[in-house]
Each structure stands twice: as C-alpha cells, then as structure tokens.
N, C-alpha and C. Protein backbone atom coordinates (compact mmCIF):
# COMPACT_ATOMS: atom_id res chain seq x y z
N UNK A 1 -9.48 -24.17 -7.25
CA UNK A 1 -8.79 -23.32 -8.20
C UNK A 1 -9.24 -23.67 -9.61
N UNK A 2 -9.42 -22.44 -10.74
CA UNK A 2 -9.80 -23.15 -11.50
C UNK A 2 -8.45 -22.94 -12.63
N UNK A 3 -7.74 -24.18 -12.45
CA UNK A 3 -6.68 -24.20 -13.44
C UNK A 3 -7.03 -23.89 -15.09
N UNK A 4 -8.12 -24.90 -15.20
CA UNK A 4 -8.08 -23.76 -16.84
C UNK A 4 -8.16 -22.63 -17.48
N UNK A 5 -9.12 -21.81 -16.59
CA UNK A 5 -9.13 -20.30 -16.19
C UNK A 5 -8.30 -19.63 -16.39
N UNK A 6 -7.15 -20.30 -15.26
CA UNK A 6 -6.14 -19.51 -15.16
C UNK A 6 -4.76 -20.10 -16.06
N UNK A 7 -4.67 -20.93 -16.71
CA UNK A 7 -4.10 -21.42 -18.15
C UNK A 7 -4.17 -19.95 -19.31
N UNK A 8 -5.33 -20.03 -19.10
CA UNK A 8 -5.72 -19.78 -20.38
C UNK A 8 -5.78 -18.10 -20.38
N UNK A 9 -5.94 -17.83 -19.13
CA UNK A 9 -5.43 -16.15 -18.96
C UNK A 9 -4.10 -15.62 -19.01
N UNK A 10 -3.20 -16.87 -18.61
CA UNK A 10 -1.83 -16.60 -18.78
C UNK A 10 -1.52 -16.65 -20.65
N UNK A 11 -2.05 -17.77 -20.82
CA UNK A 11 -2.11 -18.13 -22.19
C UNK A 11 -2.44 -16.24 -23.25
N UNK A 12 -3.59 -15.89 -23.48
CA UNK A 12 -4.04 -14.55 -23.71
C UNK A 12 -2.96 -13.60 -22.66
N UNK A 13 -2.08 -13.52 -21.84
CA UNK A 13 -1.26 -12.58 -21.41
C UNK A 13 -0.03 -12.54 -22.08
N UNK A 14 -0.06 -13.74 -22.54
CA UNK A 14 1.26 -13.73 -23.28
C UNK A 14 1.08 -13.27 -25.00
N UNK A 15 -0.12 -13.26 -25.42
CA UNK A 15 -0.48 -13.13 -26.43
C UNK A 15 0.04 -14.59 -27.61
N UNK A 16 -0.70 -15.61 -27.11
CA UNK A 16 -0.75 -17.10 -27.66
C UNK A 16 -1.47 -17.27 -27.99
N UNK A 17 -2.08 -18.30 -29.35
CA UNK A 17 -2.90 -18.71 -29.65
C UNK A 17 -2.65 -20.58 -28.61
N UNK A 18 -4.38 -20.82 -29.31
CA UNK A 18 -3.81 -22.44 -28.48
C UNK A 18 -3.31 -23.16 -29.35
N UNK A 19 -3.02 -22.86 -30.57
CA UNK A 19 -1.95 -23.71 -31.39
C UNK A 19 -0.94 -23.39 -31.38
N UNK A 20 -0.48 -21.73 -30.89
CA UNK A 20 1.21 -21.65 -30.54
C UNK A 20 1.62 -22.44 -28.93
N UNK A 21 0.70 -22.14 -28.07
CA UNK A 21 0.61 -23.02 -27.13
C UNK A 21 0.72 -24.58 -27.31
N UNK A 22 0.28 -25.51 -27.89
CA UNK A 22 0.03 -26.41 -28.32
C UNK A 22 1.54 -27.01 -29.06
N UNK A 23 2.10 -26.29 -29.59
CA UNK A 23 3.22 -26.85 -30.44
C UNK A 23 4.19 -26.26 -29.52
N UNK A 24 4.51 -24.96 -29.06
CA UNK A 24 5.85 -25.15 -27.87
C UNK A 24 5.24 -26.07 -26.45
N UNK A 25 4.30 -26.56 -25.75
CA UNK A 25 4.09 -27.92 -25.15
C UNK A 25 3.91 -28.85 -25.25
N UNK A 26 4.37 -28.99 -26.83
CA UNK A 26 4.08 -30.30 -27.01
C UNK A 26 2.92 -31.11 -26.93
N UNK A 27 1.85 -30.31 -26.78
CA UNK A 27 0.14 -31.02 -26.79
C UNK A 27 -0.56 -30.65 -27.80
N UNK A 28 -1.45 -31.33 -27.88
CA UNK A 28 -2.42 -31.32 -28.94
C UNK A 28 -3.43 -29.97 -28.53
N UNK A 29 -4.06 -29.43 -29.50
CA UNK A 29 -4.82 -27.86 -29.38
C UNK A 29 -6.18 -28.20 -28.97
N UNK A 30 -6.51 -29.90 -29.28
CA UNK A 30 -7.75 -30.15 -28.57
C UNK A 30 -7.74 -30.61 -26.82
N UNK A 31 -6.73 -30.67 -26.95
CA UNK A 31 -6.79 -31.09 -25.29
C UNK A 31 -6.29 -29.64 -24.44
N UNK A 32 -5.77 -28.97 -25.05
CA UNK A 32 -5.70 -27.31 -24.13
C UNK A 32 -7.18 -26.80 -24.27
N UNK A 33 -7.65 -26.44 -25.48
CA UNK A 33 -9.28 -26.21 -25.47
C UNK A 33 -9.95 -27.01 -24.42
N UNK A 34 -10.08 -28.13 -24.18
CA UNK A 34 -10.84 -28.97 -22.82
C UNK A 34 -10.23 -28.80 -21.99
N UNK A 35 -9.17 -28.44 -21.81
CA UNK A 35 -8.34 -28.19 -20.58
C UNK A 35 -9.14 -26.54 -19.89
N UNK A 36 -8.74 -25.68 -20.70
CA UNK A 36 -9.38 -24.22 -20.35
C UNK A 36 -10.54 -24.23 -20.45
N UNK A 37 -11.30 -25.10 -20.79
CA UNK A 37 -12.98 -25.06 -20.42
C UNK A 37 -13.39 -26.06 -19.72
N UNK A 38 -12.09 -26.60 -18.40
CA UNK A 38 -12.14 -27.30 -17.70
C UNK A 38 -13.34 -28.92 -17.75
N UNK A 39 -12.94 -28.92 -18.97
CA UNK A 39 -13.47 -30.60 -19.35
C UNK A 39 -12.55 -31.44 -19.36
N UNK A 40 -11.58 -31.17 -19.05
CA UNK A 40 -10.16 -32.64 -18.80
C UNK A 40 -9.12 -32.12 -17.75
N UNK A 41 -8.76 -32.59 -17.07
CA UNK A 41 -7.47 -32.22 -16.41
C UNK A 41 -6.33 -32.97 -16.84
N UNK A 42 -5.23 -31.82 -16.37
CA UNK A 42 -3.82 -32.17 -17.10
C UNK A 42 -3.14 -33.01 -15.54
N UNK A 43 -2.52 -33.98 -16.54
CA UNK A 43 -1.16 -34.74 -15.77
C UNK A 43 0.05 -33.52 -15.05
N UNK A 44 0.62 -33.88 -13.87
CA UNK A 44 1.74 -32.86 -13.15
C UNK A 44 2.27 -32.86 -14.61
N UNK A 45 2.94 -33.97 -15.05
CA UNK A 45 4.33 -33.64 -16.22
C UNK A 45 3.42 -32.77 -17.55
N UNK A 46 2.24 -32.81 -17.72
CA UNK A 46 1.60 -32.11 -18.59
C UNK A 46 1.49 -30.62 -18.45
N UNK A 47 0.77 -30.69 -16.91
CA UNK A 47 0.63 -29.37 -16.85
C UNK A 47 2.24 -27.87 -16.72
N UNK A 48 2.77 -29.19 -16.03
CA UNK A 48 4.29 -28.53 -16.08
C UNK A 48 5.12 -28.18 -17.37
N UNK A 49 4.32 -28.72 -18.25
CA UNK A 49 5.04 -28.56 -19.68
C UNK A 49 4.52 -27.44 -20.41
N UNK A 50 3.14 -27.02 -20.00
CA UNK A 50 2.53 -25.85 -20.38
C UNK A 50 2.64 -25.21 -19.67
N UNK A 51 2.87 -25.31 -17.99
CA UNK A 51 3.64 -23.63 -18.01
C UNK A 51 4.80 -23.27 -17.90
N UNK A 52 5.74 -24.17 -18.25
CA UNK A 52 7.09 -24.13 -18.54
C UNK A 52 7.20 -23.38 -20.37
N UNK A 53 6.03 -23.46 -20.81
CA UNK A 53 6.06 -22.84 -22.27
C UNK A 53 5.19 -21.48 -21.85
N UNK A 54 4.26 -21.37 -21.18
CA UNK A 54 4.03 -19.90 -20.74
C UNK A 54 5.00 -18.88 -19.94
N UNK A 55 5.94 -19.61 -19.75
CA UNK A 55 7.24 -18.94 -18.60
C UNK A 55 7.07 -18.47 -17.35
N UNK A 56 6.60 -19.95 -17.07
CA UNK A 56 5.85 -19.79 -15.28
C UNK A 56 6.10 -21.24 -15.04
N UNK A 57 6.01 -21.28 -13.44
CA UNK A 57 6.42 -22.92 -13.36
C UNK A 57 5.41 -23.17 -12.22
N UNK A 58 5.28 -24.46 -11.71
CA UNK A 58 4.33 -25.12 -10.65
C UNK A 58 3.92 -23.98 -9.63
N UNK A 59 4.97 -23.89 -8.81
CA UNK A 59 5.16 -23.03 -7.39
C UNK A 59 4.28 -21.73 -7.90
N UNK A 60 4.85 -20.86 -8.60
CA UNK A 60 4.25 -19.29 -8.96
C UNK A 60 2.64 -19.89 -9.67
N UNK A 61 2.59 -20.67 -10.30
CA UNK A 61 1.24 -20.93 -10.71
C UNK A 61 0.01 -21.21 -9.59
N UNK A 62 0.36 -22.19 -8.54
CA UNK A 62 -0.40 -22.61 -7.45
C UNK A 62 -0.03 -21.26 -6.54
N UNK A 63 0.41 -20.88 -6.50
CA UNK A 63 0.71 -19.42 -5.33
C UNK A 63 -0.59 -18.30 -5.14
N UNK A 64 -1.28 -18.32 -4.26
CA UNK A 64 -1.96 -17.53 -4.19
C UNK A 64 -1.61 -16.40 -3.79
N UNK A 65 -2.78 -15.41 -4.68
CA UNK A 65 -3.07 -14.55 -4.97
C UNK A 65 -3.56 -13.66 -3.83
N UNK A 66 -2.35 -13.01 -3.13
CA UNK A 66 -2.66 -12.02 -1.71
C UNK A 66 -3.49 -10.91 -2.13
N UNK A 67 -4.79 -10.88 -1.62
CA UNK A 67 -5.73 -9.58 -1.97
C UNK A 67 -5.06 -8.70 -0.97
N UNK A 68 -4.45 -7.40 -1.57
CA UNK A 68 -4.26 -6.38 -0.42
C UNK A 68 -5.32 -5.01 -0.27
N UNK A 69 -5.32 -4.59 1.09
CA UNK A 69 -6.50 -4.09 1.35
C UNK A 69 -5.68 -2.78 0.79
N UNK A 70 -6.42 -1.62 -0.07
CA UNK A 70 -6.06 -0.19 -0.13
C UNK A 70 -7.24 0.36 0.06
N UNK A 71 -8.15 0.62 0.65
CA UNK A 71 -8.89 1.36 1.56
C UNK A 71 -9.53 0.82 2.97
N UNK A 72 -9.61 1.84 3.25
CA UNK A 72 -9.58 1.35 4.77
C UNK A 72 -10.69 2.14 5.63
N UNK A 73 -11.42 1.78 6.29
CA UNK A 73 -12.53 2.73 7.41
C UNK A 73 -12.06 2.89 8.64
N UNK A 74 -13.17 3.79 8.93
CA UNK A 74 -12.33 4.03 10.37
C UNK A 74 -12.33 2.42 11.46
N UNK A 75 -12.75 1.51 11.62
CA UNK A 75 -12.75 0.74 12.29
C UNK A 75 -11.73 -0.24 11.97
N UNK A 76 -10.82 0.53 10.69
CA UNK A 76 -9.59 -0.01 10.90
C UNK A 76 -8.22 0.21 11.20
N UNK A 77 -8.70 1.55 11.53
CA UNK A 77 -7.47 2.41 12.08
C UNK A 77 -6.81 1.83 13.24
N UNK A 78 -5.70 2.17 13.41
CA UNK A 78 -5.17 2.38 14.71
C UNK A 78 -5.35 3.53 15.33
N UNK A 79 -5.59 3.85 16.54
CA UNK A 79 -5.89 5.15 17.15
C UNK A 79 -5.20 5.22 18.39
N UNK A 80 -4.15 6.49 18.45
CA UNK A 80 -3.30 6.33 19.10
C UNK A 80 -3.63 7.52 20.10
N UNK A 81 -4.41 7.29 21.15
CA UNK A 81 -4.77 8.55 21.82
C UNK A 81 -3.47 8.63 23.22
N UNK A 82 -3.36 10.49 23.16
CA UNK A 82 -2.21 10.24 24.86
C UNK A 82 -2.79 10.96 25.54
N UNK A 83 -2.62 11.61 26.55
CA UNK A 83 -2.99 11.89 28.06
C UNK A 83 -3.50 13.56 27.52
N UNK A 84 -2.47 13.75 26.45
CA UNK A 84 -2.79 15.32 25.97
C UNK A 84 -3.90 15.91 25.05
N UNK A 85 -4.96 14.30 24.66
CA UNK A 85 -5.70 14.55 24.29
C UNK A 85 -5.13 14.56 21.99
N UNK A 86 -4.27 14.48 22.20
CA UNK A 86 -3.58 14.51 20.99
C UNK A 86 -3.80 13.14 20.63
N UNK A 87 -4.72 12.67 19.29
CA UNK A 87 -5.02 11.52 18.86
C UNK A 87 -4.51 11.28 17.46
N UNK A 88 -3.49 9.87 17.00
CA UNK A 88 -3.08 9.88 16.04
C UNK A 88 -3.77 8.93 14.88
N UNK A 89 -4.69 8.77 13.99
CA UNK A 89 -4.96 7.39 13.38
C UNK A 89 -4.20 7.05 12.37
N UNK A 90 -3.82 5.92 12.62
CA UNK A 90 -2.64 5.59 11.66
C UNK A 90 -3.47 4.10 11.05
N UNK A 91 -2.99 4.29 9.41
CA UNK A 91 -3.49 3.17 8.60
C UNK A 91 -2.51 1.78 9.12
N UNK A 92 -3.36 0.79 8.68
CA UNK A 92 -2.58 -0.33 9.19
C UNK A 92 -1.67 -0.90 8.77
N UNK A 93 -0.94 -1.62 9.44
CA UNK A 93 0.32 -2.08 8.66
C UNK A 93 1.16 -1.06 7.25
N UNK A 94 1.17 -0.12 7.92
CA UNK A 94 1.98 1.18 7.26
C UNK A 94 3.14 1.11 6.98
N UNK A 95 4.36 0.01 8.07
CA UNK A 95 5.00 -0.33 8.23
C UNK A 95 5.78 -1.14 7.27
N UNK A 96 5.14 -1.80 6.30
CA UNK A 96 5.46 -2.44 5.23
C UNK A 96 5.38 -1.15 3.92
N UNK A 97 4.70 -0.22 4.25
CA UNK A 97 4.81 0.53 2.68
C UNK A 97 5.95 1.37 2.60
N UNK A 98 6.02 2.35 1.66
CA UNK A 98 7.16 3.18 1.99
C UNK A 98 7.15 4.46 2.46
N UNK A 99 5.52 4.89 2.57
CA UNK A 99 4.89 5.81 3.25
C UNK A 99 4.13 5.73 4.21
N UNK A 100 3.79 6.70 5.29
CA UNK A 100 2.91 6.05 6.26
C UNK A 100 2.23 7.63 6.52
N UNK A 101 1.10 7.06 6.27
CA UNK A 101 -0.02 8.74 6.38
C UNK A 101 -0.88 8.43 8.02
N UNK A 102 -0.97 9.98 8.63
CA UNK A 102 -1.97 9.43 9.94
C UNK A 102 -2.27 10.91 9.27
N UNK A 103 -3.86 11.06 10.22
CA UNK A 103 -4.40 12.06 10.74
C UNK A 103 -3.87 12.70 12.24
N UNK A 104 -3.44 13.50 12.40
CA UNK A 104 -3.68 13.84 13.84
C UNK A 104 -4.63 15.26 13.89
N UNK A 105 -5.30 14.88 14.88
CA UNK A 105 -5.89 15.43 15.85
C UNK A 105 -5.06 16.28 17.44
N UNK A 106 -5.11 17.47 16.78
CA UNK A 106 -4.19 18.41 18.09
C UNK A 106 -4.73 19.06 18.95
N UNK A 107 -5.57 19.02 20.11
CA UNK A 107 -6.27 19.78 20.98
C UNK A 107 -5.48 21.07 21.13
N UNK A 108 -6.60 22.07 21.96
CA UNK A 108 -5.82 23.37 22.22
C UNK A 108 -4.62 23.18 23.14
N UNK A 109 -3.43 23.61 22.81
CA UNK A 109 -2.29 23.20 23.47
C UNK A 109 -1.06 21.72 23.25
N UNK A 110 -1.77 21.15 22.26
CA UNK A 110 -1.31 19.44 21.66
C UNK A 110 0.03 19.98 20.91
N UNK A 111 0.40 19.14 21.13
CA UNK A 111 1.43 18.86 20.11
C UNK A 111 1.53 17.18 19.73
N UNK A 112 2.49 17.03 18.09
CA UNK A 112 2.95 15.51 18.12
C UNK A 112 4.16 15.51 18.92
N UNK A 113 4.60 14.40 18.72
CA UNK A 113 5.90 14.34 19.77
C UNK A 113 7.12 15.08 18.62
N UNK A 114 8.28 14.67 19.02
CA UNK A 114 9.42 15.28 18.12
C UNK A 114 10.23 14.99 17.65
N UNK A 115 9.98 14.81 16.43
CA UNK A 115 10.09 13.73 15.23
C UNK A 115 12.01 14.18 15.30
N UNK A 116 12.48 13.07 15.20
CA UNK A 116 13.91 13.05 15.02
C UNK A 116 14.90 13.16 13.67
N UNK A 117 15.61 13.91 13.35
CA UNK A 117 16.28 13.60 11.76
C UNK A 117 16.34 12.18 11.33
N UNK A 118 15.93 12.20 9.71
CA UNK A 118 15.80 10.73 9.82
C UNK A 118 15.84 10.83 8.18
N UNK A 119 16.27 10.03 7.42
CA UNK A 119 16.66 10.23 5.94
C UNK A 119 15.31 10.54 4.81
N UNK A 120 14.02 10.81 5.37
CA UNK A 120 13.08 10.48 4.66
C UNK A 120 12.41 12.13 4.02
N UNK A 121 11.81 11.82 4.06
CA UNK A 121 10.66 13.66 3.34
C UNK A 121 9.23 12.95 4.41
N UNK A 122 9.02 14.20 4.79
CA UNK A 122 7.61 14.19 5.07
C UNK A 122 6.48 15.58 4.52
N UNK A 123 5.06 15.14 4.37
CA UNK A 123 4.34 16.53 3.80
C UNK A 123 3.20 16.17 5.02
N UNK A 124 2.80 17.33 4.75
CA UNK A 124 1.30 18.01 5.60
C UNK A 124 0.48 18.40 5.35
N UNK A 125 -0.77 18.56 5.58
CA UNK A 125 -1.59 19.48 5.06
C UNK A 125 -2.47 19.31 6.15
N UNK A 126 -3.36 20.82 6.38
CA UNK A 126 -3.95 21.32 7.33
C UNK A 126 -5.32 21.20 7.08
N UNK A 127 -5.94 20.26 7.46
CA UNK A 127 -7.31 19.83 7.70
C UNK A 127 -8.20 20.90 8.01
N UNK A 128 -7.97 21.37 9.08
CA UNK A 128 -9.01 22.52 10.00
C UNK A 128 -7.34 23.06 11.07
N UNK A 129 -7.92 24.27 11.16
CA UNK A 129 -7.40 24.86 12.75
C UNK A 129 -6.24 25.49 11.74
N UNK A 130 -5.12 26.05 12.84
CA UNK A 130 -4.31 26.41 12.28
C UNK A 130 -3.19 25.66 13.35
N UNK A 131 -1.86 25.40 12.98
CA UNK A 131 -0.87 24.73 13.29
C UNK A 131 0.53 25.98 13.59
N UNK A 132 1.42 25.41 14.58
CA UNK A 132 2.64 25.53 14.35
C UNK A 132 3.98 24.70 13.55
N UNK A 133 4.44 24.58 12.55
CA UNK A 133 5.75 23.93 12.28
C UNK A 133 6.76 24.39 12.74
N UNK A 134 7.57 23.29 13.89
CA UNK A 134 8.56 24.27 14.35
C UNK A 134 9.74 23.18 14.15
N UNK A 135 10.70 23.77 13.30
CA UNK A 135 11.83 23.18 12.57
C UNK A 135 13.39 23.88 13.60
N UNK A 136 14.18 22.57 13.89
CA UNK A 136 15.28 23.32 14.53
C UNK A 136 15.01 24.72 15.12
N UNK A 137 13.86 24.77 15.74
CA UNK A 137 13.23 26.49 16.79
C UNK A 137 12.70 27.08 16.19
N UNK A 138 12.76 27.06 14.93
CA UNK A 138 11.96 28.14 13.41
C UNK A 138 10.54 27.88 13.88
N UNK A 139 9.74 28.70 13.18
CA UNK A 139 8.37 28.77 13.71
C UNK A 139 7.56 28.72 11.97
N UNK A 140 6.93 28.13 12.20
CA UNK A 140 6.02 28.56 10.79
C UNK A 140 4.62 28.14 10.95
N UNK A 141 3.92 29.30 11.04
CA UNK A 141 2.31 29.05 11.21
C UNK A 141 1.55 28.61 9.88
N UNK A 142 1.02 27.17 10.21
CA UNK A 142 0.04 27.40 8.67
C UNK A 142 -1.13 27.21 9.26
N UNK A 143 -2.51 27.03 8.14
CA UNK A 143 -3.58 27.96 8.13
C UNK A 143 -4.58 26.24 7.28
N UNK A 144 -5.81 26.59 7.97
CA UNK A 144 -6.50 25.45 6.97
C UNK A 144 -6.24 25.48 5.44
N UNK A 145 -5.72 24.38 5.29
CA UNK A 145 -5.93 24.46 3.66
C UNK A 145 -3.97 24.79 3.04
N UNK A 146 -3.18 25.04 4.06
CA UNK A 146 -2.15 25.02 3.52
C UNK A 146 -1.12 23.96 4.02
N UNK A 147 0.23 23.60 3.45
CA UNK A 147 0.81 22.57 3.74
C UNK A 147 2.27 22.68 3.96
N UNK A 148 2.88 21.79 4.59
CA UNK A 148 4.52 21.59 4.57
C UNK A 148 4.88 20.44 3.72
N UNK A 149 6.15 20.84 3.16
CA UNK A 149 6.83 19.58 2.54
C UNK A 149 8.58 19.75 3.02
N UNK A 150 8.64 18.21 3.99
CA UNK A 150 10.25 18.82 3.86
C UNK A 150 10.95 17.69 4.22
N UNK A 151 12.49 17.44 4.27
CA UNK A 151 13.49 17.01 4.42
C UNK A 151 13.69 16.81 5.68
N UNK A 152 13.73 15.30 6.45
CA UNK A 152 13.91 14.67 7.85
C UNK A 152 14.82 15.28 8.36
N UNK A 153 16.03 16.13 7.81
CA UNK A 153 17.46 16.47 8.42
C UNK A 153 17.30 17.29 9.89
N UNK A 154 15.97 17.47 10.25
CA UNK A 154 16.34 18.28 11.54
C UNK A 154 14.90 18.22 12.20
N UNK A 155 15.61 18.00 13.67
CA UNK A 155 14.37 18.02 14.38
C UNK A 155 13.01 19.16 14.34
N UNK A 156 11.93 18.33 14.36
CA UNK A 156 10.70 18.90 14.24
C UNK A 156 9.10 18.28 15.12
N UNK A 157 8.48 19.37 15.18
CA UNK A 157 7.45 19.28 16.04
C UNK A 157 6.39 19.76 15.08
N UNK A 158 4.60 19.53 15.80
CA UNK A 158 3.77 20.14 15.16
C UNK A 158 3.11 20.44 16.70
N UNK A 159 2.72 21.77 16.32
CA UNK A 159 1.45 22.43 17.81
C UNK A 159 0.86 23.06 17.29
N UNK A 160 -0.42 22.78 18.37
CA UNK A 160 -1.37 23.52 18.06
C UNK A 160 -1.68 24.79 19.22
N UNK A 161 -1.43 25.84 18.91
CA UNK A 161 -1.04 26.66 19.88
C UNK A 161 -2.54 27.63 20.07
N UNK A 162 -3.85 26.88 19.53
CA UNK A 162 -4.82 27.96 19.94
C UNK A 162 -5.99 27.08 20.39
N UNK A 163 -7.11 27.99 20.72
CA UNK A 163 -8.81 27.55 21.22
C UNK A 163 -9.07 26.38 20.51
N UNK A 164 -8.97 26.39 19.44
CA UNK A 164 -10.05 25.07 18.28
C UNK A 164 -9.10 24.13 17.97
N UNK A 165 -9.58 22.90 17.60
CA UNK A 165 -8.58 21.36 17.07
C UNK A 165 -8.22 21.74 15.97
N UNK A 166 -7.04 21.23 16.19
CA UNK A 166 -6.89 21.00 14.69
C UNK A 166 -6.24 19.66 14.21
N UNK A 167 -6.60 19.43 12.71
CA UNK A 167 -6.44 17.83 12.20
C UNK A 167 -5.73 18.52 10.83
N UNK A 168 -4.21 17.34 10.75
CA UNK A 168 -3.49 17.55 9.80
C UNK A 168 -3.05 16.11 9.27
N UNK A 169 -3.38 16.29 8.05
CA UNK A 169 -3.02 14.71 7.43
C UNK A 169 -1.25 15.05 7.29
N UNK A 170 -0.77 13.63 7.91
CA UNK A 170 0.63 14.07 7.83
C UNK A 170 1.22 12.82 7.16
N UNK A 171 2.11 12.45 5.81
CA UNK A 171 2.52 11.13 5.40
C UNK A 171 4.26 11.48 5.51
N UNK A 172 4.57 10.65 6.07
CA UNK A 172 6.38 10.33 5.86
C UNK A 172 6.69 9.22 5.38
N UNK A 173 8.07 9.16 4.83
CA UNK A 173 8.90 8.25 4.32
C UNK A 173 9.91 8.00 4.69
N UNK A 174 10.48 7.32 5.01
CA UNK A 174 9.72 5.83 5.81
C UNK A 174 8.79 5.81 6.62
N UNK A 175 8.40 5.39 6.89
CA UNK A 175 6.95 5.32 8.14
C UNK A 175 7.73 5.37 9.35
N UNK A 176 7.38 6.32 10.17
CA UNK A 176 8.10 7.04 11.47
C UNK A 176 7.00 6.37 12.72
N UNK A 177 5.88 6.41 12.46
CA UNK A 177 5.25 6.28 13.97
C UNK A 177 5.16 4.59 14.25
C-alpha cells in the first residue's frame, strides 16, 4: 500500500495544505512532505494523529478498496435456459442492486413465467419480434422498438405469440428473478 499516496490524496480531498495538516497533527511539514513522497514512514500513534486530523481513522484508511465490476460480457452472464426454449441472461449478482436487468429470449410460443404482484416498477423494451404484455388478462401487443413501464400490483406475463424470437431487455425493482 502506498500510505503516502494515499495521505496525501486524502490530504488534497480535504483541501489542506501540508502546513494546515502539519499544525492540526501536530507534526512538522517536513516530515509529512517525506512521508507523501514515501521517504520516511510514520509511527501507529503518528500516523493515527494525521488521520484523525484528516477525519478518517486506522480501520477506513487500511480498508480496501472493493473494485466493482459495471460491465459485464457475455461469459459472465447467467443463462437461464428451460425446456421451452425461453432463455433468460441475467447480470450477476443483481441481487445486491436495486435493479435487475435480463435479456430474454422468447421462442415462437415462449413465454416468461408469471411474475407475481410485488411492490416494485418494472420497464421493457422490445429488442426484435413482437411481444404480448398480458396484465391481469389485458392484452397489449408491442412491436420492435417499443416499451412497457409499470407498477408490480398485478399479475403479469410476457409471450411471444408468433414465427420469429423475440428478445426484450426487461429491468425490475427489486430484482425478481
């Protein structure tokens, strides 16, 4: 790790000089300068004293830094194929966000399964093919290129009721699948 580095970035985040630094830690401005150009290292009670004046302490300072993945290829999908030929890819660990987007893929005759009332919004949009939305028995055909947006309160399905596939990016909130 390179502690002076990262001193001294906190240091410039806070908008400090190393002599305002220097006088609320109680150190001298030549030993933070060698410190952030990693020519001296600081004592625990030292270094704790400078980031107790940056308003950060040991634990959050040594804590690494979780890289999270936001794009993703296909070889990281989940792919949820069933018997009907109806394939879902779902991003990973979706489950933690507050949205969860898949593609599906609806063969002639597919449907998804049937999504239950549930407190969230979900939207759509029509990749290729054309789709059924069928809300509490309502029917609503859309068309490549057009979309649904709606309210979990009532059961719903998606089919594909003709010859050609069709693929509809579908995201809900909370993550349903």
């Amino acid at each position: 790790m390179d502690i002076g580095g990262k001193i001294k970035q906190l240091r410039t985040q806070k908008g400090l000089t190393l002599e305002e630094l220097a006088s609320r830690s109680e150190l001298t401005k030549g030993f933070l300068s060698q410190l952030e150009r990693n020519l001296t290292s600081p004592s625990i009670d030292s270094l704790d004293d400078i980031l107790e004046a940056l308003g950060t302490n040991l634990a959050e300072f040594f804590q690494e830094d979780k890289v999270e993945q936001y794009t993703f290829r296909a070889s990281d999908f989940y792919v949820d194929e069933r018997d009907d030929h109806t394939v879902s890819w779902i991003v990973p660990n979706a489950q933690k966000n507050q949205m969860e987007p898949i593609l599906l893929t609806l063969p002639e005759d597919g449907e998804s399964f049937e999504v239950a009332p549930h407190s969230g919004e979900e939207f759509g949009y029509v990749v290729d093919g054309t789709v059924s939305l069928i809300c509490d028995g309502k029917r609503n055909v859309l068309r490549k290129g057009e979309t649904f947006c709606l309210h979990g309160k009532t059961f719903h399905t998606i089919k594909n009721e003709h010859k050609t596939p069709a693929h509809v990016l579908w995201v809900s909130t909370p993550p349903l699948f």
